[in-house]
N, C-alpha and C. Protein backbone atom coordinates (compact mmCIF):
# COMPACT_ATOMS: atom_id res chain seq x y z
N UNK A 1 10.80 10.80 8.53
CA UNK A 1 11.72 9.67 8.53
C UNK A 1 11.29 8.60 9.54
N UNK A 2 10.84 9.00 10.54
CA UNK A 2 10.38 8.10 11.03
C UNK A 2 9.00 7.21 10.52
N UNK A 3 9.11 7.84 10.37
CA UNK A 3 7.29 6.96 9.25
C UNK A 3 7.94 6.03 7.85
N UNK A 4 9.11 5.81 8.21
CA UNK A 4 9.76 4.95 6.87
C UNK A 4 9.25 3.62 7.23
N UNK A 5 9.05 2.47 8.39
CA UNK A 5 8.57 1.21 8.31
C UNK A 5 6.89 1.35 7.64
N UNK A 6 6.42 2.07 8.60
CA UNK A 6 4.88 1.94 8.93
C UNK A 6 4.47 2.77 6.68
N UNK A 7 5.11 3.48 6.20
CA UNK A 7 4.81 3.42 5.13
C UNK A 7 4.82 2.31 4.19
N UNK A 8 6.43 1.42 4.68
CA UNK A 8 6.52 0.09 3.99
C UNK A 8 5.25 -0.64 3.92
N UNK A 9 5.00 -0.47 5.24
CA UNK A 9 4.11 -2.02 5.84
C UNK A 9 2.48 -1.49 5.13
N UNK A 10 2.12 -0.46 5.11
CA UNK A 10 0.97 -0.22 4.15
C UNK A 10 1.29 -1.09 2.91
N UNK A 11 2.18 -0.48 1.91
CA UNK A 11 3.04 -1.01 0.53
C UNK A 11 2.92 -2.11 0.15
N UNK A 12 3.17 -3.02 1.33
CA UNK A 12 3.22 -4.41 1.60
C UNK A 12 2.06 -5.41 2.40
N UNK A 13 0.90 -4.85 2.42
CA UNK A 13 -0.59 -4.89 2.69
C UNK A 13 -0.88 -5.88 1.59
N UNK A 14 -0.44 -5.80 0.65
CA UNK A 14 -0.81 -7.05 -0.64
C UNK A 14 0.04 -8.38 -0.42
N UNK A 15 0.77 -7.88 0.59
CA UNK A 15 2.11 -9.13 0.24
C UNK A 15 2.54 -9.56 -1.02
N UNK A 16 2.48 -8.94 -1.73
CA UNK A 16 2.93 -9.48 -3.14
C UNK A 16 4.38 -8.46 -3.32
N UNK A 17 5.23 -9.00 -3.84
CA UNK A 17 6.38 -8.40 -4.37
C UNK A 17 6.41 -7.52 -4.94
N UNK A 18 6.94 -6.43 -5.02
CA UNK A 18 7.34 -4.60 -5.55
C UNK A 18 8.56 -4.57 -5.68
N UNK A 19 9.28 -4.02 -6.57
CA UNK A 19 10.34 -3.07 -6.96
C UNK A 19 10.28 -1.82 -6.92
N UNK A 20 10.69 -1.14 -6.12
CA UNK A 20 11.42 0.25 -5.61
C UNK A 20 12.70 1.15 -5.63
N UNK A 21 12.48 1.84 -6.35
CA UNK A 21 14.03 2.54 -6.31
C UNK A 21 14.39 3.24 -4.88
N UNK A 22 14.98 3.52 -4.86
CA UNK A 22 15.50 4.36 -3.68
C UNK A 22 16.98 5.29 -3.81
N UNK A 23 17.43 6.39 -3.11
CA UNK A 23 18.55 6.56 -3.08
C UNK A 23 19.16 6.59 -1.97
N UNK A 24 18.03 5.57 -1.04
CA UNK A 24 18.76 5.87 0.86
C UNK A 24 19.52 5.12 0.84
N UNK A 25 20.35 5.51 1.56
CA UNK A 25 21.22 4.59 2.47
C UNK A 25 20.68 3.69 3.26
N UNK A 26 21.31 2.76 3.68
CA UNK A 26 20.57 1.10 4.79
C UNK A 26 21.29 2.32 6.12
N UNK A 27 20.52 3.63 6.69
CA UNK A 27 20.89 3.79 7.87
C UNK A 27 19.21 4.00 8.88
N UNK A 28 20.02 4.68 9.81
CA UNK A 28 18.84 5.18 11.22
C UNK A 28 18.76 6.20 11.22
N UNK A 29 17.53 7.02 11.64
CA UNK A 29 17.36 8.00 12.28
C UNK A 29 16.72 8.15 13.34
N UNK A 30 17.57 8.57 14.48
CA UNK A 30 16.78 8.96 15.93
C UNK A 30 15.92 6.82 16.14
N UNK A 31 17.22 6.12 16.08
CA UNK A 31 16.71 4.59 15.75
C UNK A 31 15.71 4.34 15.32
N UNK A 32 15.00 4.88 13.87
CA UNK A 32 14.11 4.48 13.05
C UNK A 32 15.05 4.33 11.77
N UNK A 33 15.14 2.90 11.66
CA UNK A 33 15.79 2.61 10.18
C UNK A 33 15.17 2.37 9.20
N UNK A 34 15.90 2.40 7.93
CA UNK A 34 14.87 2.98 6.55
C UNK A 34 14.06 1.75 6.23
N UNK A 35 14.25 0.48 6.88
CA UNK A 35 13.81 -0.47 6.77
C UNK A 35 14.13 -1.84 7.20
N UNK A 36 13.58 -2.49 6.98
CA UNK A 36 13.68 -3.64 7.85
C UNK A 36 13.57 -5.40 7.23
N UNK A 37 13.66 -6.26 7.70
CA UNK A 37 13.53 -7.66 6.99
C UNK A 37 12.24 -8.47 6.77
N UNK A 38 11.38 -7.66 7.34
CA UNK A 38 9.66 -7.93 7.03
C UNK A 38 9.70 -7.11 5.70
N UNK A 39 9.68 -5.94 5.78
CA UNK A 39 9.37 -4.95 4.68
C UNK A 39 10.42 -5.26 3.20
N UNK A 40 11.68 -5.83 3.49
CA UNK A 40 12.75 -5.67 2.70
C UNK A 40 12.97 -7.44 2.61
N UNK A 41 13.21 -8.07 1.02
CA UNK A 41 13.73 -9.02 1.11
C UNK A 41 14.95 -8.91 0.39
N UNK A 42 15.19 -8.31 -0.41
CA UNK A 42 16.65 -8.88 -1.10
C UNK A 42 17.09 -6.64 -2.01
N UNK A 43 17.97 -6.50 -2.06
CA UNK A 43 18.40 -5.06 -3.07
C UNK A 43 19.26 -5.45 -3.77
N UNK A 44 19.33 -4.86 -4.37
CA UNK A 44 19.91 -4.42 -6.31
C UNK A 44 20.61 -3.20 -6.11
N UNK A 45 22.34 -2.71 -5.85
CA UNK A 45 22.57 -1.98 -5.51
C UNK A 45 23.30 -1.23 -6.96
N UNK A 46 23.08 -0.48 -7.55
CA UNK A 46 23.84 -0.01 -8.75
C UNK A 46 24.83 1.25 -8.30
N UNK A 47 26.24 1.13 -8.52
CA UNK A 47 26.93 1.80 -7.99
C UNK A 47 27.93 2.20 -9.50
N UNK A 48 28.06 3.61 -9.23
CA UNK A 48 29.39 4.11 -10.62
C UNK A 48 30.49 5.08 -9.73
N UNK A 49 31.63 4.70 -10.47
CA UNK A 49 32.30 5.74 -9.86
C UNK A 49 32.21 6.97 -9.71
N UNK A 50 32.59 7.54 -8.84
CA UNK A 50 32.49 8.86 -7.92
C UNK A 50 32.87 10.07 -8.70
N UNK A 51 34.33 9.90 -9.38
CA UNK A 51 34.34 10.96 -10.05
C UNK A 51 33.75 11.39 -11.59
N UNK A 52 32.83 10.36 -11.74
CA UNK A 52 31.71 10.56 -12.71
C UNK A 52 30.57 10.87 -12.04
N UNK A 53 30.17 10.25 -11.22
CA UNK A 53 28.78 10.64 -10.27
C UNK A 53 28.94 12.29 -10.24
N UNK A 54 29.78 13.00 -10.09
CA UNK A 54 29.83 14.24 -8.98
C UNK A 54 29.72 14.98 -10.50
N UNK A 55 30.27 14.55 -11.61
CA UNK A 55 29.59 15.64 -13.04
C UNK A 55 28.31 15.41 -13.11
N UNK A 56 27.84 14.26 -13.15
CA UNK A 56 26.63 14.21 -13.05
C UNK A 56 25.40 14.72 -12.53
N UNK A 57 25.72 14.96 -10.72
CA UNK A 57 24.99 15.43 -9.97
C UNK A 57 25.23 17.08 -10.12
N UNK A 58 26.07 17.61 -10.06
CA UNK A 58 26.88 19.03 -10.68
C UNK A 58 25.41 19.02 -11.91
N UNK A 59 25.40 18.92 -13.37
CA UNK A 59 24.29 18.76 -13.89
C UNK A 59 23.23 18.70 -13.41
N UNK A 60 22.53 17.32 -12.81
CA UNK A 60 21.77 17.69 -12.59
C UNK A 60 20.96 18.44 -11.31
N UNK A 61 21.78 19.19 -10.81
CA UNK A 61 20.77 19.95 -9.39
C UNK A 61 21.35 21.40 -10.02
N UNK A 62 22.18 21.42 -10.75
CA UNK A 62 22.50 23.10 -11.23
C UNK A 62 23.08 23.67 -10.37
N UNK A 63 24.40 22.79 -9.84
CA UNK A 63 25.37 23.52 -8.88
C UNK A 63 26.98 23.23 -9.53
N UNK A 64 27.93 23.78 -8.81
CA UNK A 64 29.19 23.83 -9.25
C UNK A 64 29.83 22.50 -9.20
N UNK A 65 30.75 21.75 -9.45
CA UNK A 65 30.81 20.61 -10.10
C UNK A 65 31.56 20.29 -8.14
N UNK A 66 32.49 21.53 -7.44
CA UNK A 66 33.15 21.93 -6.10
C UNK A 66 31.92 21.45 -4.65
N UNK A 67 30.65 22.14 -5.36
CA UNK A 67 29.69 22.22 -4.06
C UNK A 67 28.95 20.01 -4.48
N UNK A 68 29.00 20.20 -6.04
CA UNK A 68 28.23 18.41 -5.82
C UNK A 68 29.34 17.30 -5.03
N UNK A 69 30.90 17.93 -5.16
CA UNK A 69 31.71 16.96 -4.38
C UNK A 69 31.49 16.80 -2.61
N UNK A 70 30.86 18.29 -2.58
CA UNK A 70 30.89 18.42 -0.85
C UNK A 70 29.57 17.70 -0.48
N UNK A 71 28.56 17.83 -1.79
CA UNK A 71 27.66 16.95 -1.10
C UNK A 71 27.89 15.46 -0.55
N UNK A 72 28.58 15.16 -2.03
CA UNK A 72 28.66 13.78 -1.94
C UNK A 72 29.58 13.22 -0.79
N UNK A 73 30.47 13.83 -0.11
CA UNK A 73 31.58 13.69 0.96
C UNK A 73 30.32 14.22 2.42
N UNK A 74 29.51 14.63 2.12
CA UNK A 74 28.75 15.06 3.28
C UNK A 74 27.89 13.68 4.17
N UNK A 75 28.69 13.12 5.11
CA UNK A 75 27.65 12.13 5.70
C UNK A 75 26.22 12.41 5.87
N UNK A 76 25.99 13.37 6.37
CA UNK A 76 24.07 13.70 7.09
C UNK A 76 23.35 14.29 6.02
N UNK A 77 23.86 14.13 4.57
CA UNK A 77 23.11 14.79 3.39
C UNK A 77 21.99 14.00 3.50
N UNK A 78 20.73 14.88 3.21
CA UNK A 78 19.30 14.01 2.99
C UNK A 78 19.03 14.92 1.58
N UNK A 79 18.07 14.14 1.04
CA UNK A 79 17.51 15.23 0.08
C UNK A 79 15.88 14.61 -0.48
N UNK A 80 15.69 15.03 -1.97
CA UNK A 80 14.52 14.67 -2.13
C UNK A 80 14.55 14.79 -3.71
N UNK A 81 14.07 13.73 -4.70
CA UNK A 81 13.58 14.20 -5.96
C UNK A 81 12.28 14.01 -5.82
N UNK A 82 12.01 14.06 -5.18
CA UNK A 82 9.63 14.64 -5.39
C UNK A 82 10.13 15.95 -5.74
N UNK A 83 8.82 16.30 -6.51
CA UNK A 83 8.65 18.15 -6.72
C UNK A 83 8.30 18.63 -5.54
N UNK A 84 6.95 18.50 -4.82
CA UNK A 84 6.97 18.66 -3.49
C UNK A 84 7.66 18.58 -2.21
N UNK A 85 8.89 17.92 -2.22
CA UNK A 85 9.58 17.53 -1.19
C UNK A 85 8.79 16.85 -0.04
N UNK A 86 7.86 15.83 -0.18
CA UNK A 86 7.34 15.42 0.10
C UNK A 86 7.52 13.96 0.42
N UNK A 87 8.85 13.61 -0.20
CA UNK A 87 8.83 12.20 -0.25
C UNK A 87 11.04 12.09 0.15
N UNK A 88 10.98 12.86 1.61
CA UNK A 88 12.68 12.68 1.72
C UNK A 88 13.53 11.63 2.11
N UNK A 89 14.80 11.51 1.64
CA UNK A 89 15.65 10.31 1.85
C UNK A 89 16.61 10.88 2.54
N UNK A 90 17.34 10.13 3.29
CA UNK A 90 18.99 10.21 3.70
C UNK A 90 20.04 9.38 3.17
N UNK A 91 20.58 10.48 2.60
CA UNK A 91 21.46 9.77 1.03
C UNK A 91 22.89 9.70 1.58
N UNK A 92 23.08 10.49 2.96
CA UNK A 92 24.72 10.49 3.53
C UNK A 92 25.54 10.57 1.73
N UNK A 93 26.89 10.31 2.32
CA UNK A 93 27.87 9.82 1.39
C UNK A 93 27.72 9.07 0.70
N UNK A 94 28.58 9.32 -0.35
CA UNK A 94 28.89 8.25 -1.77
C UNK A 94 29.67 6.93 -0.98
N UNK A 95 30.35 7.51 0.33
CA UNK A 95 31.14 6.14 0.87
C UNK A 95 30.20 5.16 1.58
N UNK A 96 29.57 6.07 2.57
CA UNK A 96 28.31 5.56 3.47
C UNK A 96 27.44 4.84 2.83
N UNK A 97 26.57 5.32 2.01
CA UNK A 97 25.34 4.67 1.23
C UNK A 97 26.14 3.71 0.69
N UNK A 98 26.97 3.28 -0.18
CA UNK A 98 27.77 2.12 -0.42
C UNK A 98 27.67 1.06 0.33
N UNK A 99 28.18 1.53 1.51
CA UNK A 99 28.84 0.37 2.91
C UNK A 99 27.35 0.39 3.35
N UNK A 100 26.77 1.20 3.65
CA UNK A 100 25.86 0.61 4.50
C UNK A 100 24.26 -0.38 4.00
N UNK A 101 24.48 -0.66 2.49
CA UNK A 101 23.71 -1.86 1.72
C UNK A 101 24.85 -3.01 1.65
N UNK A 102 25.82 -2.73 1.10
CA UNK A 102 26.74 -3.87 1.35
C UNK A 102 27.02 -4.53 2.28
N UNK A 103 27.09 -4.21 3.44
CA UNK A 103 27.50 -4.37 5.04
C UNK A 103 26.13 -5.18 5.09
N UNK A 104 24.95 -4.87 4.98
CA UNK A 104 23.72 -4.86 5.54
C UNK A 104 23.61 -6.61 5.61
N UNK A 105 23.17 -7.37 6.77
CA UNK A 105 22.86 -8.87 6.41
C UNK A 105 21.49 -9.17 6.91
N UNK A 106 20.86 -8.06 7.08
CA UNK A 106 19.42 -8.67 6.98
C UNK A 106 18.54 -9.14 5.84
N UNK A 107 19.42 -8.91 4.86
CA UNK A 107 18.74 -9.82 3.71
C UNK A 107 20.04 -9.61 2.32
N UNK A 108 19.81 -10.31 1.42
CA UNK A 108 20.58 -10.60 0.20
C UNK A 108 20.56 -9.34 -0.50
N UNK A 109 21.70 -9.56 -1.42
CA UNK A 109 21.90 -8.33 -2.48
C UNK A 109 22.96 -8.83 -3.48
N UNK A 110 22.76 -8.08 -4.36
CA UNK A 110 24.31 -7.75 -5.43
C UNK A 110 24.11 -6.24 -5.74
N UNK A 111 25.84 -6.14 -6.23
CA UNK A 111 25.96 -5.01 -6.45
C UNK A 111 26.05 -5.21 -7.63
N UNK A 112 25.95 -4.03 -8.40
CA UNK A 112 25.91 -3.94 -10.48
C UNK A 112 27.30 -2.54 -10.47
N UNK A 113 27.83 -2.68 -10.99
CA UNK A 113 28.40 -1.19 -11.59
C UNK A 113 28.11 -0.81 -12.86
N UNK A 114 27.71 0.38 -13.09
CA UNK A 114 27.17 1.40 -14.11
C UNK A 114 28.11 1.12 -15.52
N UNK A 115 29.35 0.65 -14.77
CA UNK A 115 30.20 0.89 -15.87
C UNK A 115 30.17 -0.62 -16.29
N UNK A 116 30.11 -1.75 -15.27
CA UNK A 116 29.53 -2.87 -16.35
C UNK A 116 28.31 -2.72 -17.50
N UNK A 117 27.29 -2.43 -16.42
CA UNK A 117 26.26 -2.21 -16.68
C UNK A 117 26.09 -1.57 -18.76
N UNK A 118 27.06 -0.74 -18.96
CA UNK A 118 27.45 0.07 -19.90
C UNK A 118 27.59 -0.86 -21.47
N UNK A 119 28.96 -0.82 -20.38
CA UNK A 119 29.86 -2.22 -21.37
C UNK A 119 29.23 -3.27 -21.97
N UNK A 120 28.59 -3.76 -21.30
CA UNK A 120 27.88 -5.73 -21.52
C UNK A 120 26.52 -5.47 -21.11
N UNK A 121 25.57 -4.83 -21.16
CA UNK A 121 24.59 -4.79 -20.47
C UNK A 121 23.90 -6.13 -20.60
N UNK A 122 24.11 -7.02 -21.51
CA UNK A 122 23.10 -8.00 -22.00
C UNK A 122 23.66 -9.14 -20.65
N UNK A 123 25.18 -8.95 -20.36
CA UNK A 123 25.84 -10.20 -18.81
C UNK A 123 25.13 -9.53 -17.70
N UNK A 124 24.84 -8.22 -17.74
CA UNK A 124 24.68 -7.65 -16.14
C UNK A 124 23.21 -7.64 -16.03
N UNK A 125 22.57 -7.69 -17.22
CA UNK A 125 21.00 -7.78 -17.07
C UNK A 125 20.33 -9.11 -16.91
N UNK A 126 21.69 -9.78 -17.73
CA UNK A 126 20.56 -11.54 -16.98
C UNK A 126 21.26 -11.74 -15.78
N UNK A 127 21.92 -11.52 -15.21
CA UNK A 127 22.66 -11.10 -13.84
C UNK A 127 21.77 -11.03 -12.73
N UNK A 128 20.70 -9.45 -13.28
CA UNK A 128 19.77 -9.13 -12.40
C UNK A 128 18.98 -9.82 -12.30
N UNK A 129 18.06 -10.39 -13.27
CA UNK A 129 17.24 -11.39 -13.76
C UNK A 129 17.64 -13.05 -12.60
N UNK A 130 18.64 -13.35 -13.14
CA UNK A 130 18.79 -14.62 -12.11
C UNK A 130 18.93 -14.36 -11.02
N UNK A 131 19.54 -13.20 -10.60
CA UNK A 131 19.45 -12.86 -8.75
C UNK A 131 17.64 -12.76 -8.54
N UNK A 132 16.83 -11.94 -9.18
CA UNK A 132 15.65 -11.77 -9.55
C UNK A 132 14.44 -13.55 -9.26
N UNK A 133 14.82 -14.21 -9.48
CA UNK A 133 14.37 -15.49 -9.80
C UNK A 133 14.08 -16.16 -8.57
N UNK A 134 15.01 -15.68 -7.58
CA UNK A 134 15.20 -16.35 -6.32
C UNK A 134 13.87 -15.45 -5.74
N UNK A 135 13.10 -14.63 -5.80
CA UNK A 135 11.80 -13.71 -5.59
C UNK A 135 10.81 -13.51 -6.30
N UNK A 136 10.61 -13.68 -7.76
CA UNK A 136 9.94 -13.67 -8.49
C UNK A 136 9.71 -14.46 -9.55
N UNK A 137 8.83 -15.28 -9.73
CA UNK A 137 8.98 -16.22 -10.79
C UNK A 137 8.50 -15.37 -12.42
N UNK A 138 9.69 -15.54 -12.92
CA UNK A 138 10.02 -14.75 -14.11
C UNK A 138 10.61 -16.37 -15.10
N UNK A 139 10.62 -15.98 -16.40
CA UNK A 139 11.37 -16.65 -17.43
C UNK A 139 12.31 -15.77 -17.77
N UNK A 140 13.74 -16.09 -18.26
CA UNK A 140 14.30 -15.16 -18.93
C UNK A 140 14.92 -15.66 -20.05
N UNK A 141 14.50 -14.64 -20.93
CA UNK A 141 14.24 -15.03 -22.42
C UNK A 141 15.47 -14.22 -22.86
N UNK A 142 16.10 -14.66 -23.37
CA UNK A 142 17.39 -13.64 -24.41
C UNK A 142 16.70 -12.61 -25.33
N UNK A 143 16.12 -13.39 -25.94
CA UNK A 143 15.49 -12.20 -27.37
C UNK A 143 14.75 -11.36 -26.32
N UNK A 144 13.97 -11.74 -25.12
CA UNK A 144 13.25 -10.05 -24.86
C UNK A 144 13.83 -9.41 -24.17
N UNK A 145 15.54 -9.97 -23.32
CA UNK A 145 16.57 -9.20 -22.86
C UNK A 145 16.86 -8.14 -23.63
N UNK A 146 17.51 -8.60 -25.14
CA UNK A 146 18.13 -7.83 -26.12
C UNK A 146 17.01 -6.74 -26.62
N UNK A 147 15.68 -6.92 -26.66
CA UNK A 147 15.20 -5.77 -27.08
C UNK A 147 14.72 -5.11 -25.98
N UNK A 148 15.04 -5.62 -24.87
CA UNK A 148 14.66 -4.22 -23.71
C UNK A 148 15.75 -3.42 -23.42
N UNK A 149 16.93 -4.40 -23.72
CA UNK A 149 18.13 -3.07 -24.30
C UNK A 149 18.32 -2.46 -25.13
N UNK A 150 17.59 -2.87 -26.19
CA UNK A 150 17.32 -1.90 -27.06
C UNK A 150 16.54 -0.71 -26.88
N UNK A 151 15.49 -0.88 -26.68
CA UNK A 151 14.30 0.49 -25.74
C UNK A 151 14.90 1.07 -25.44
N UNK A 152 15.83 0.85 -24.26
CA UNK A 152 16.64 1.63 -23.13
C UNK A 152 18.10 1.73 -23.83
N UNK A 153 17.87 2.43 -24.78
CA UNK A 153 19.49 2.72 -25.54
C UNK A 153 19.49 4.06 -25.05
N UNK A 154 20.53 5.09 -24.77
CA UNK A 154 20.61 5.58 -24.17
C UNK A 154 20.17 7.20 -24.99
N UNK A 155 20.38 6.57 -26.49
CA UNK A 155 19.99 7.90 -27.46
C UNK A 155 18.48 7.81 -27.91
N UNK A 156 18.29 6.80 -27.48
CA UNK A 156 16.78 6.88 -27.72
C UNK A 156 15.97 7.61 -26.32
N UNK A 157 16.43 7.31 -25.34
CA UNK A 157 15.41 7.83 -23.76
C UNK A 157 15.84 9.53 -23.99
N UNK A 158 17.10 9.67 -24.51
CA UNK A 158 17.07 11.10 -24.71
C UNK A 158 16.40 11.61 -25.23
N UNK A 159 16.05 10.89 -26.57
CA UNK A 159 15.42 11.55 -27.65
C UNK A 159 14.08 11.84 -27.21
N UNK A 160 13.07 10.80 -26.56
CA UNK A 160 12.42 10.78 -25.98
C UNK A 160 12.45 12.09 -24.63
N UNK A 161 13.01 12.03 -24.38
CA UNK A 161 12.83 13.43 -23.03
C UNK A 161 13.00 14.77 -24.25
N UNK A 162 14.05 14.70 -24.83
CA UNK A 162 13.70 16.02 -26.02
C UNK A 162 12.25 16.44 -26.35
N UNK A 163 11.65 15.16 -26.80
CA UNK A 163 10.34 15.57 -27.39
C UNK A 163 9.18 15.60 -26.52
N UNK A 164 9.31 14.82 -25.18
CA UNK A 164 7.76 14.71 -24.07
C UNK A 164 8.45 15.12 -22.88
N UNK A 165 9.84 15.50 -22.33
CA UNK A 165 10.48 16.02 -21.08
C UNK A 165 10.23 14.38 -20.41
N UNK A 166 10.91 14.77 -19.28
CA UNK A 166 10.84 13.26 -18.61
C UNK A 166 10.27 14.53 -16.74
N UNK A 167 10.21 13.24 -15.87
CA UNK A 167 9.31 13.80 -14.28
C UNK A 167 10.48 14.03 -13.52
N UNK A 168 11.38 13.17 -13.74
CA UNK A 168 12.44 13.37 -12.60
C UNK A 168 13.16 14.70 -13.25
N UNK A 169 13.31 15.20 -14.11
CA UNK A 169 14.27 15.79 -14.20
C UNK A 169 14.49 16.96 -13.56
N UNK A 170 15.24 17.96 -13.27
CA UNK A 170 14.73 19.51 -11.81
C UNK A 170 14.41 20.71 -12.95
N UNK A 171 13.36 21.11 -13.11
CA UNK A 171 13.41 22.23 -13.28
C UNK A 171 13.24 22.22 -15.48
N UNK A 172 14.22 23.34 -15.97
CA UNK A 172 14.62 22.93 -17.64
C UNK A 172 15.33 21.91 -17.61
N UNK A 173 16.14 21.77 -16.52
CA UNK A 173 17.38 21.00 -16.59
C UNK A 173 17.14 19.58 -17.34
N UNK A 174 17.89 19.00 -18.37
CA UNK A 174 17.56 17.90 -18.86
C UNK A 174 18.24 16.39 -17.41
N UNK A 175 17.43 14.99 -17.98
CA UNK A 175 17.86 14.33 -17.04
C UNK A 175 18.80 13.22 -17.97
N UNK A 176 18.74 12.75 -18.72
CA UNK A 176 19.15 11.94 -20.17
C UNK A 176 20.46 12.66 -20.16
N UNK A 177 21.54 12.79 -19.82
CA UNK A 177 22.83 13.94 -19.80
C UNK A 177 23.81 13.49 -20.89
N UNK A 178 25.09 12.39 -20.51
CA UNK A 178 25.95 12.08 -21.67
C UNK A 178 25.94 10.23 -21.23
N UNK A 179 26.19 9.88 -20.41
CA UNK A 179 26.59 8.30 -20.04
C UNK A 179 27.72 7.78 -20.60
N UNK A 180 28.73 8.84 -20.88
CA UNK A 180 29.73 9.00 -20.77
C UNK A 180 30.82 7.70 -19.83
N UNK A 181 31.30 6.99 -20.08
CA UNK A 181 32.81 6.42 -18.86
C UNK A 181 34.05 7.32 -19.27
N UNK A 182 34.07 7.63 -18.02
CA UNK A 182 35.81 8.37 -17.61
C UNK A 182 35.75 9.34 -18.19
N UNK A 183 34.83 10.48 -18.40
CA UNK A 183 34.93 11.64 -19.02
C UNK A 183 35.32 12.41 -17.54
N UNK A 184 35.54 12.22 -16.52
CA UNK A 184 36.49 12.80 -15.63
C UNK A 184 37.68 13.36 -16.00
N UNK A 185 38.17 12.01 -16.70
CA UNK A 185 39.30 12.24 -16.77
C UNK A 185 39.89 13.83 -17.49
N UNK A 186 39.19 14.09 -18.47
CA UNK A 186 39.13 15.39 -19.33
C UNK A 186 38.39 16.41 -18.73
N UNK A 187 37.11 16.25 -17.86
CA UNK A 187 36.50 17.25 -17.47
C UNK A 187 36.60 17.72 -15.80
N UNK A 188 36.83 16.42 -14.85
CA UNK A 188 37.62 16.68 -13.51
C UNK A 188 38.78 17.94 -12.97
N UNK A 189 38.08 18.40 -12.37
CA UNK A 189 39.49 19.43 -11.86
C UNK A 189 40.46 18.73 -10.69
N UNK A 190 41.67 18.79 -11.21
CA UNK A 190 42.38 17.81 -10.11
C UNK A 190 42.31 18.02 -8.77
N UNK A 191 42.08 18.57 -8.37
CA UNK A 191 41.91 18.97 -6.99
C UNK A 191 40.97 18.11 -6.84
N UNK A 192 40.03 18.18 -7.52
CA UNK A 192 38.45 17.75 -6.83
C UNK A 192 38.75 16.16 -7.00
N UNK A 193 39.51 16.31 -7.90
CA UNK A 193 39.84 14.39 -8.52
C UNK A 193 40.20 13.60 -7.23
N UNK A 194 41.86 14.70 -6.56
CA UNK A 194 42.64 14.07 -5.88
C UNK A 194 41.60 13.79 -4.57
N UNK A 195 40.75 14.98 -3.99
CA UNK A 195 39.75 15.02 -2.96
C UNK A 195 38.74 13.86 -2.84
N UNK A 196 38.55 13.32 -3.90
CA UNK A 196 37.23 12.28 -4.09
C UNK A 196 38.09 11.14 -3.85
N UNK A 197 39.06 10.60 -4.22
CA UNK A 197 39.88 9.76 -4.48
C UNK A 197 40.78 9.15 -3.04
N UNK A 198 41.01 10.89 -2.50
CA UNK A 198 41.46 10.01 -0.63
C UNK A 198 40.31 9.63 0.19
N UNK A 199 39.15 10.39 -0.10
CA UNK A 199 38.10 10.29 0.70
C UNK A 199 37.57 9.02 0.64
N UNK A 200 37.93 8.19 -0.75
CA UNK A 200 36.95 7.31 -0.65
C UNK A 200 37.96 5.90 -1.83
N UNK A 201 39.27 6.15 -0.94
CA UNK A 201 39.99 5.22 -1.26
C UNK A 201 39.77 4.00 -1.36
N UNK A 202 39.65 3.37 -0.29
CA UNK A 202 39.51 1.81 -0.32
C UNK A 202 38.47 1.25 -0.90
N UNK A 203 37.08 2.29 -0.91
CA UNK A 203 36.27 1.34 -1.45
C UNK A 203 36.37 1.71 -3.16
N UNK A 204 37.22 2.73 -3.52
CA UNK A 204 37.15 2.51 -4.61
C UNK A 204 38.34 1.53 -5.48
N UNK A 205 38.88 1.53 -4.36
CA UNK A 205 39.92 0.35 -5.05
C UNK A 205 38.89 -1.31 -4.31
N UNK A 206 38.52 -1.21 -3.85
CA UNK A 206 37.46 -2.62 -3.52
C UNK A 206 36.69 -2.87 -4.78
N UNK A 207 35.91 -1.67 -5.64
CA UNK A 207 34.93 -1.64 -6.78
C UNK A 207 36.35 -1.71 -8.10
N UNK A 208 37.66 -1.37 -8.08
CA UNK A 208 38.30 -1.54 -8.82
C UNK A 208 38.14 -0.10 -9.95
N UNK A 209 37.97 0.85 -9.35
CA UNK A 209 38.47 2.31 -9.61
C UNK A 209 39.44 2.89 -9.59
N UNK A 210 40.47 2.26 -8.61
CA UNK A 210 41.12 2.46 -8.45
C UNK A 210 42.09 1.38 -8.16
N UNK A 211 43.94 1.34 -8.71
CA UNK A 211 44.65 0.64 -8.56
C UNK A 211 45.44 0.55 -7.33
């Protein structure tokens, strides 16, 4: 973790612009933070609600739907999707990792929700695209919007991992799952519902999860 700048700053040896996923949090360790305003100009934060996240993650790591809530409520959680574990993050909380890109003002951002994202993908993708513009000189074309949502339909990437498996996924475990909204509601155990829900009240009534 501490080797998180000095890896950037290799990365960024071209100076030319990259897109990176990540699942860290904007925190520190032992005051080495995951990054910085040389290395970092602007994030893309995609956020879904919690009590869908936690079926999700339940799936995919092959634990009880009880132990993915404790992760996700766990501030000092780190983890890793390399196969090697070779490549670790500090993912803290579903509340933490939230706040601490949002909070962050060393450089620009928007947030997306999954569940827009879902709904309208064609508003939330030229969305990204024009936040995008202000860093990369791109055109954005409607017709090649609509067929890159098409590609990325959600029964097609499945179908696709059916027949060639996909890298991220752990193990047999598939990664393509349901993309499902509010199947909580039917598959949530209330307990775990009510637990996710005080823990991480305000910001889910801030994202409008909650009333």
């Amino acid at each position: 973790m501490k080797y998180f700048i000095v890896a950037q700053q290799k990365l960024n040896l071209d100076n030319s612009i990259k897109l990176l996923k990540t699942h860290n949090a904007y925190v520190s360790y032992k005051n080495n933070w995951f990054s910085d305003e040389k290395n970092t100009k602007a994030y893309i934060y995609l956020v879904r609600d919690p009590r869908s996240v936690v079926l999700s993650l339940s799936s995919y790591q092959k634990v009880s739907v009880e132990r993915a809530a404790d992760l996700m409520l766990n501030q000092g959680i780190y983890g890793s999707d390399d196969k090697d574990d070779l490549i670790i993050d500090i993912r803290s909380s579903w509340k933490i990792n939230y706040l601490s890109w949002k909070k962050e003002k060393k450089f620009k951002g928007i947030i997306v929700k999954y569940e827009d994202l879902k709904i309208n993908p064609f508003i939330q993708f030229t969305k990204i695209l024009n936040f995008l513009k202000n860093y990369i000189d791109l055109e954005i074309d409607e017709k090649k919007i609509k067929q890159c949502i098409n590609l990325c339909d959600f029964k097609k990437l499945k179908n696709l991992e059916n027949k060639l498996g996909f890298d991220e996924a752990i193990s047999s475990n598939v990664f393509f799952r349901k993309a499902e909204l509010q199947e909580w509601k039917t598959l949530l155990d209330v307990k775990i519902k009510n637990k996710i829900e005080s823990n991480f009240k305000n910001e889910m009534k801030e994202l409008g999860y909650l009333d």
